[in-house]
Protein backbone atom coordinates (compact mmCIF):
# COMPACT_ATOMS: atom_id res chain seq x y z
CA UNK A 1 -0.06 29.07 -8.57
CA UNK A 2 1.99 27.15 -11.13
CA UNK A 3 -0.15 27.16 -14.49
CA UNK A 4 -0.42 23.44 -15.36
CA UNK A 5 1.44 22.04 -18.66
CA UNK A 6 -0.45 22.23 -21.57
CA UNK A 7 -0.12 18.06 -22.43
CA UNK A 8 -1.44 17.83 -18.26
CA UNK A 9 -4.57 15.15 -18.13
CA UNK A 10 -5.91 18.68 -15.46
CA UNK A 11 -9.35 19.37 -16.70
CA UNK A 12 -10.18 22.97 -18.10
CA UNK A 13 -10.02 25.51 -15.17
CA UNK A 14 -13.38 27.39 -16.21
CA UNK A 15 -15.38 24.38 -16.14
CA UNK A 16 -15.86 24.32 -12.32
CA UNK A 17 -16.49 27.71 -10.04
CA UNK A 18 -14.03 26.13 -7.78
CA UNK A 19 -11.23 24.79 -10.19
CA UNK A 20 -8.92 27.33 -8.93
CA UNK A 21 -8.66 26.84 -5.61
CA UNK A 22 -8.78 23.07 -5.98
CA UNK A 23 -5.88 23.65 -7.91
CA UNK A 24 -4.23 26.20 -5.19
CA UNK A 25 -4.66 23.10 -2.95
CA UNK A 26 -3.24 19.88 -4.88
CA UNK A 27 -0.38 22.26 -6.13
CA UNK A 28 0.55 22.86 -1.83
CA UNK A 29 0.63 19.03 -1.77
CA UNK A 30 2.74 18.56 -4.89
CA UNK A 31 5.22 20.93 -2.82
CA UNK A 32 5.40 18.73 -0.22
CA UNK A 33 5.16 15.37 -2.12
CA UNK A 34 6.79 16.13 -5.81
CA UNK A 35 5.85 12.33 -6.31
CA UNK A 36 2.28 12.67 -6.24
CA UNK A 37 2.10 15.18 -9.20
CA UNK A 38 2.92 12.36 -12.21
CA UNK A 39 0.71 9.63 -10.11
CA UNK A 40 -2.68 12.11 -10.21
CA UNK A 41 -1.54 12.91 -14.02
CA UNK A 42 -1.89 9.38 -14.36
CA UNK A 43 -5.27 8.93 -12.55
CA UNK A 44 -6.47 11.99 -14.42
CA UNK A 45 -5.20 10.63 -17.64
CA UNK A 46 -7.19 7.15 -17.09
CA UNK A 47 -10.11 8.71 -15.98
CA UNK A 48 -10.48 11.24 -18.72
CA UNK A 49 -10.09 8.28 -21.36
CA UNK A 50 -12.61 6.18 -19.58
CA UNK A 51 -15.68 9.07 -19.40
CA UNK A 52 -14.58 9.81 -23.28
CA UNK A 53 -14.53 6.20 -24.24
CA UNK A 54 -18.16 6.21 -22.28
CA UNK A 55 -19.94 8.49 -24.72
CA UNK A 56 -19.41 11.37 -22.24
CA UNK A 57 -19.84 15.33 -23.33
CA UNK A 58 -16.66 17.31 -23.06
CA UNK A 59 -17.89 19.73 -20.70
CA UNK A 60 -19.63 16.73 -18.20
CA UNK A 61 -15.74 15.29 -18.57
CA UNK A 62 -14.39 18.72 -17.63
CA UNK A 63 -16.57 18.88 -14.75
CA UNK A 64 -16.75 14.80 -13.57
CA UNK A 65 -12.87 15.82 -13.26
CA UNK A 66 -13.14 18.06 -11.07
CA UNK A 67 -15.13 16.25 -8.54
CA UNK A 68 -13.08 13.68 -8.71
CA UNK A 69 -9.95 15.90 -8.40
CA UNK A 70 -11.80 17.75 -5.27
CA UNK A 71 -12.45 13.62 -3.84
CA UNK A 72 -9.27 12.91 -3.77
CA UNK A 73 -7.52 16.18 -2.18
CA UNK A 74 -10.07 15.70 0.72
CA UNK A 75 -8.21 12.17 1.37
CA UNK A 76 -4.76 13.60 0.78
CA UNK A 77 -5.38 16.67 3.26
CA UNK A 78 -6.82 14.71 5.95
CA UNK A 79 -3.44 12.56 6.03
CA UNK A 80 -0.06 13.19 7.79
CA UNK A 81 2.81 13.91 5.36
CA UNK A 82 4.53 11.22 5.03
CA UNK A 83 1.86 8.91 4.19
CA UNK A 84 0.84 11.36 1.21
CA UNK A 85 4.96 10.28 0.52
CA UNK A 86 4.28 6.64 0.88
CA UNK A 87 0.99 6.13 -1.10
CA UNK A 88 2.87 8.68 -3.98
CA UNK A 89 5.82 6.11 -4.11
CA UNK A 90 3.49 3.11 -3.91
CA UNK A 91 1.41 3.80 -6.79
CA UNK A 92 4.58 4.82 -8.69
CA UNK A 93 6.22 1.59 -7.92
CA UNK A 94 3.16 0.06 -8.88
CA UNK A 95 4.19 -0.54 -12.61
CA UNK A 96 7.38 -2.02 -11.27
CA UNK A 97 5.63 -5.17 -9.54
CA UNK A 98 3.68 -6.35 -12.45
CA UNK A 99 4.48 -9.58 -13.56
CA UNK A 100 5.92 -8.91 -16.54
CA UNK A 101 9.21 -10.24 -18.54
CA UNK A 102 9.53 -6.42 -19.80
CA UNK A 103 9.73 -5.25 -15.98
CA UNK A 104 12.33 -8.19 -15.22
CA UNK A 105 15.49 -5.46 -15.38
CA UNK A 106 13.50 -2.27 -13.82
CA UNK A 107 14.35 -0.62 -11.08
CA UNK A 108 18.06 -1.89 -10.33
CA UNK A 109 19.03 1.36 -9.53
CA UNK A 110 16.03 1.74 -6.56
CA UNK A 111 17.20 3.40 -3.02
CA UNK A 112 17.35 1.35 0.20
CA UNK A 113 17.07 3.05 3.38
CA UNK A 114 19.81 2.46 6.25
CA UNK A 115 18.11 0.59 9.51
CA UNK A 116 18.53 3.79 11.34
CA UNK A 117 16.27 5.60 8.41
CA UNK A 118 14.05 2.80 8.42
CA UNK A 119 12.99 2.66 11.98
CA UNK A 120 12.49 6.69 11.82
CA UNK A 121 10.01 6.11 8.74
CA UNK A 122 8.29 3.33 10.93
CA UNK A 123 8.04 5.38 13.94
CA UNK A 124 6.54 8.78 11.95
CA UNK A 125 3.85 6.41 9.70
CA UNK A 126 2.90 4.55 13.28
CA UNK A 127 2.84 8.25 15.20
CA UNK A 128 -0.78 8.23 13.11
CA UNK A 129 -3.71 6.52 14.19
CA UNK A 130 -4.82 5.00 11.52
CA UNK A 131 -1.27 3.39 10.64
CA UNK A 132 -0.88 2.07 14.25
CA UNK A 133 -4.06 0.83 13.86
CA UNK A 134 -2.90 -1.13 10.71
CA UNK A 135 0.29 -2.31 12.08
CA UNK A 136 -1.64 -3.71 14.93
CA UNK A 137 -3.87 -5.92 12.41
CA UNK A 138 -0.64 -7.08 10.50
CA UNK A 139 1.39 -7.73 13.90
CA UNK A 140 -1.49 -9.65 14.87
CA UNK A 141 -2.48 -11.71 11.95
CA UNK A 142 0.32 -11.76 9.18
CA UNK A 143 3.02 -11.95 11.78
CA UNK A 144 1.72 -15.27 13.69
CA UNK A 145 1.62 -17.14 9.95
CA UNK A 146 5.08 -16.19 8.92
CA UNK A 147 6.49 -17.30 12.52
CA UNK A 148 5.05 -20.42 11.73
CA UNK A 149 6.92 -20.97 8.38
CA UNK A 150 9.66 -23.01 9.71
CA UNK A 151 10.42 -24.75 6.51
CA UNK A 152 11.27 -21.81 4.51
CA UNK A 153 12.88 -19.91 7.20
CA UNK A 154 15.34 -18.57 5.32
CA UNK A 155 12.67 -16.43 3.86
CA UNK A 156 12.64 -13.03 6.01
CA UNK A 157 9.82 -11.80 7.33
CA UNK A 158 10.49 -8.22 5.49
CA UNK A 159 10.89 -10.24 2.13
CA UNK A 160 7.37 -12.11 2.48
CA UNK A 161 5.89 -7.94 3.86
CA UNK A 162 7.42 -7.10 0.64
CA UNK A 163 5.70 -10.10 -1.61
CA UNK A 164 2.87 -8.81 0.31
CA UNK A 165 2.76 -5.02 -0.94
CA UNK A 166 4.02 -5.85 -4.34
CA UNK A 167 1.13 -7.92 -5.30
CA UNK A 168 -1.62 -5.88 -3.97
CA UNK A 169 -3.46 -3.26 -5.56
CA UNK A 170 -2.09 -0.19 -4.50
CA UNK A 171 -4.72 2.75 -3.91
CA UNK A 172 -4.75 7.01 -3.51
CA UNK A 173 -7.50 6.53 -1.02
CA UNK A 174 -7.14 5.21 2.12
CA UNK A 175 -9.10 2.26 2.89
CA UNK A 176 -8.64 -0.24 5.33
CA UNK A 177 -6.37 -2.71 2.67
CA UNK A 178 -4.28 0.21 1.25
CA UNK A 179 -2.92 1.90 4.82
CA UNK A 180 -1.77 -2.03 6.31
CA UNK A 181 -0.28 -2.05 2.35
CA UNK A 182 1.56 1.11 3.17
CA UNK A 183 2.95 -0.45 7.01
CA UNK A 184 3.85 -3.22 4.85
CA UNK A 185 6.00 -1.07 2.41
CA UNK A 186 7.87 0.61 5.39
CA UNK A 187 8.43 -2.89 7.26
CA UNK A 188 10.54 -4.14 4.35
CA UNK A 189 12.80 -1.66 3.40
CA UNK A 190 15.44 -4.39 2.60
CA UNK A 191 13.76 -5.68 -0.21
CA UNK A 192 14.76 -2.98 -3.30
CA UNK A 193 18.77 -4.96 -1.89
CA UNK A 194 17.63 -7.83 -4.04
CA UNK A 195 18.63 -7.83 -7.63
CA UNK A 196 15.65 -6.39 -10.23
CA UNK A 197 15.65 -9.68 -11.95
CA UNK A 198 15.30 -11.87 -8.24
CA UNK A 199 12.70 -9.56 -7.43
CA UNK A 200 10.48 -10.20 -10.30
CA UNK A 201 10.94 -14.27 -10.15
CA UNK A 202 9.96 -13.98 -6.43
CA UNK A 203 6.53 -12.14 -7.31
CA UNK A 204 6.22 -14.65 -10.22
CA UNK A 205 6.47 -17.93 -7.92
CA UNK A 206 4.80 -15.78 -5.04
CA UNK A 207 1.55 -15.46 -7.17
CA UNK A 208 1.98 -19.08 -8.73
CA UNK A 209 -0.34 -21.42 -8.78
CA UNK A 210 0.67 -25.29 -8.49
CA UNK A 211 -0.16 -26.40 -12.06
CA UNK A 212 2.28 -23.02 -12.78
CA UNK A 213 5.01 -24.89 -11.29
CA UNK A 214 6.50 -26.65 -14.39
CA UNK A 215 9.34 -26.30 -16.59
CA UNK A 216 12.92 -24.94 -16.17
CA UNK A 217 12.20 -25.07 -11.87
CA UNK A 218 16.40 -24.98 -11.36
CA UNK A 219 16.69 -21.81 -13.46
CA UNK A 220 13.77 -19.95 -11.41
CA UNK A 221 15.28 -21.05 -8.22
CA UNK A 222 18.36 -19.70 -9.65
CA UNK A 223 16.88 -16.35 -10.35
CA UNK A 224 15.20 -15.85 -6.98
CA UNK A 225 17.22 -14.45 -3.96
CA UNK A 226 20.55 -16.57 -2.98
CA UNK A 227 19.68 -16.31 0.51
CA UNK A 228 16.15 -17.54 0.11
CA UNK A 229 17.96 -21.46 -0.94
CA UNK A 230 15.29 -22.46 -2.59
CA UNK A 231 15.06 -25.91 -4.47
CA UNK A 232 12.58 -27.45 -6.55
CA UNK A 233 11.45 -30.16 -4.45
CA UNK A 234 10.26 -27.25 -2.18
CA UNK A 235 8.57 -25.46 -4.43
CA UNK A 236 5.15 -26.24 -3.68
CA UNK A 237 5.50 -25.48 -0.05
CA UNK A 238 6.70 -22.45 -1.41
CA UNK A 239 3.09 -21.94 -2.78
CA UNK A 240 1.30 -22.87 -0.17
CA UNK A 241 2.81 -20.60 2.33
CA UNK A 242 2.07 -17.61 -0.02
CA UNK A 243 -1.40 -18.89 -0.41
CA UNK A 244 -1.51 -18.85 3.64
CA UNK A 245 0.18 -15.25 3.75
CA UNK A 246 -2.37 -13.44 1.14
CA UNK A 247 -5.04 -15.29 3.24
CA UNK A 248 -3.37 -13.72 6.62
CA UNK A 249 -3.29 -10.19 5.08
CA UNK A 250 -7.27 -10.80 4.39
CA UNK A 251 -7.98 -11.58 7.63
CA UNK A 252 -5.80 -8.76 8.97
CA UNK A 253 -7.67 -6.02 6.22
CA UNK A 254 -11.21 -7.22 7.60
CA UNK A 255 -9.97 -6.72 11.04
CA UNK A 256 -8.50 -3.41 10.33
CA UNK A 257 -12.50 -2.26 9.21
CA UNK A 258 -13.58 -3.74 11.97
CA UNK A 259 -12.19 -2.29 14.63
CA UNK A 260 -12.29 1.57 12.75
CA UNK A 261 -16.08 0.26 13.12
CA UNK A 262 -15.48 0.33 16.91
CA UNK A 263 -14.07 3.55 17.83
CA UNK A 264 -15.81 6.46 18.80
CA UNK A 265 -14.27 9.04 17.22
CA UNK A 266 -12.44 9.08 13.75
CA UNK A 267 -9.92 12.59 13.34
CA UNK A 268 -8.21 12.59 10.34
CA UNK A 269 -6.62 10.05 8.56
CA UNK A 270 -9.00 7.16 10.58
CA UNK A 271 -12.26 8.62 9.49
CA UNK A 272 -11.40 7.74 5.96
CA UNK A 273 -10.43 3.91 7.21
CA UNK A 274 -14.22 3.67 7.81
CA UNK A 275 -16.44 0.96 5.35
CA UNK A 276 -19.89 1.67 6.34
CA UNK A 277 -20.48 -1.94 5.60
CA UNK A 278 -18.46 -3.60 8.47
CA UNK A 279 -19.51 -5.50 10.90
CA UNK A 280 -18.17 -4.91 15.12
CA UNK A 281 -15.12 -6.48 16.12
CA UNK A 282 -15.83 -9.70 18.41
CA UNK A 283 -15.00 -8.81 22.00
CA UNK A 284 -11.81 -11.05 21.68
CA UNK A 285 -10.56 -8.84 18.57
CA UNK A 286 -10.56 -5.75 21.14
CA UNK A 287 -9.15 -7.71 23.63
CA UNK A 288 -6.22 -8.30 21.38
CA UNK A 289 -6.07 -4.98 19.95
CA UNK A 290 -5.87 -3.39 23.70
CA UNK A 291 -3.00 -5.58 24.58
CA UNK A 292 -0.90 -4.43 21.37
CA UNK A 293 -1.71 -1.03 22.66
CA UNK A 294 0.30 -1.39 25.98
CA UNK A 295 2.92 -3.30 24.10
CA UNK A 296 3.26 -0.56 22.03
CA UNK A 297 2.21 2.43 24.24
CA UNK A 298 5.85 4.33 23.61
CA UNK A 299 4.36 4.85 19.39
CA UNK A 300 2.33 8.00 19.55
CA UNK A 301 -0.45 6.52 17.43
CA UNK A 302 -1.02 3.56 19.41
CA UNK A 303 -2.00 6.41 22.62
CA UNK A 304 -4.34 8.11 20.41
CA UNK A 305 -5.75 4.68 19.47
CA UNK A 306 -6.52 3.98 23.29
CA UNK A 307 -8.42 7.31 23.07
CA UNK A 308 -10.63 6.87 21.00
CA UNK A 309 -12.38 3.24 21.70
């Protein structure tokens, strides 16, 4: 086992009987996923300051780590590869989507996928239960509302996906909102194409509200993607179709719980899509969902799906 750097956020080894092997285990990940070692650092690092800033004794710190560090492996282990990948690149892009003049220039530099790479990392995430499950609840509720965007549709569908994942939350657990964040994150590979500085006034006006909508309108428009043609005068339905978008993806998280609710059986990765608090689909939500399934029978993940409700 590597021995962790001494300025690591890791808690002390001897404060928990089982500190080594947890160790042994996150340090197999950070093999496989070299991306996830500065992201925990990070989570470590906030944590740490928070139980310190809380009054907390240095040994309870030391241990309260540890739990948390065992937590979180549990969720990593129980998911398939690449979506240890994705959510390790999400939370480190996460900084990068803030609304922030500092941020405007970040990032120029970011990787695009070809289409051929970007329909392989579609097929492995959706090869997964849990992810098939999530593109179901996005193909079924996001999709319909960007269809019906007819004014703006010189918008793609990957750029509002994209809008989509950079303003939410990301997470290292997997809950019902962060894997449909993670489907949309692979469904808009084009996005990282737009210039750094169009990609921060698009999240600006994306997150806008209409009394936001004042001043220099012609230079934002100027700074947002050329092939969006965007003009003042249709700003505000600009606005509005965001507002309906964010309000699609909460419809399509609450169905996502839902239907986890349903099934019978929850291996791996679906078992931790589970909130104890949500309520069974309605019969017309499984209806829906079993129709998607024969659509997509040819995605591994949507024939495990079948099995288990």
């Amino acid at each position: 086992m590597r021995r962790m750097r001494p300025e690591s956020m890791w808690p002390e080894v001897s404060a928990s009987a089982g500190g080594p092997e947890v160790a042994r285990r996150w340090e197999a990940l950070f093999d496989k996923a070299p991306r996830l070692r500065p992201v925990v650092d990070q989570m470590l690092g906030r944590q740490r300051l928070t139980l310190q800033q809380n009054g907390v004794a240095q040994v309870e710190v030391e241990r309260s780590l540890w739990l948390e560090l065992s937590r979180w492996l549990a969720d990593f282990e129980a998911l398939p590869h690449f979506a240890v990948s994705a959510i390790a690149v999400t939370l480190e892009d996460e900084t990068a989507h803030q609304v922030d003049p500092v941020s405007a220039e970040m990032a120029d530099s970011a990787g695009w996928s070809s289409p051929e790479g970007a329909v392989s990392d579609f097929e492995t995430l959706v090869a997964d239960p849990a992810f098939a499950l999530a593109y179901h609840c996005v193909d079924v509720r996001v999709r319909p509302v960007l269809a019906g965007l007819r004014d703006l549709a010189a918008i793609s569908e990957t750029d509002w996906f994209a809008l989509l994942h950079a303003s939410a939350r990301q997470k290292a657990t997997l809950t019902a909102d962060a894997a449909i964040s993670l489907v949309l994150h692979v469904l808009s590979p084009g996005w990282s194409r737009h210039a750094a500085s169009s990609r921060h006034a698009a999240l600006r006006l994306f997150l806008a509200r209409p009394e936001d909508l004042r001043g220099d309108l012609h230079k934002l428009c100027q700074a947002l993607p050329p092939s969006w043609a965007l003009t003042p005068p249709r700003l505000p339905a600009f606005g509005a179709a965001a507002h309906a978008a964010r309000a699609a993806l909460a419809q399509a998280v609450g169905l996502c719980a839902r239907l986890v609710a349903a099934t019978r059986e929850r291996p791996g990765g679906l078992a931790l899509l589970l909130d104890a608090a949500s309520a069974p689909p309605a019969p017309d939500e499984v209806a829906e969902l079993f129709r998607n399934v024969r659509k997509y029978k040819h995605l591994g993940g949507f024939r495990q799906l079948l099995s288990l409700l």
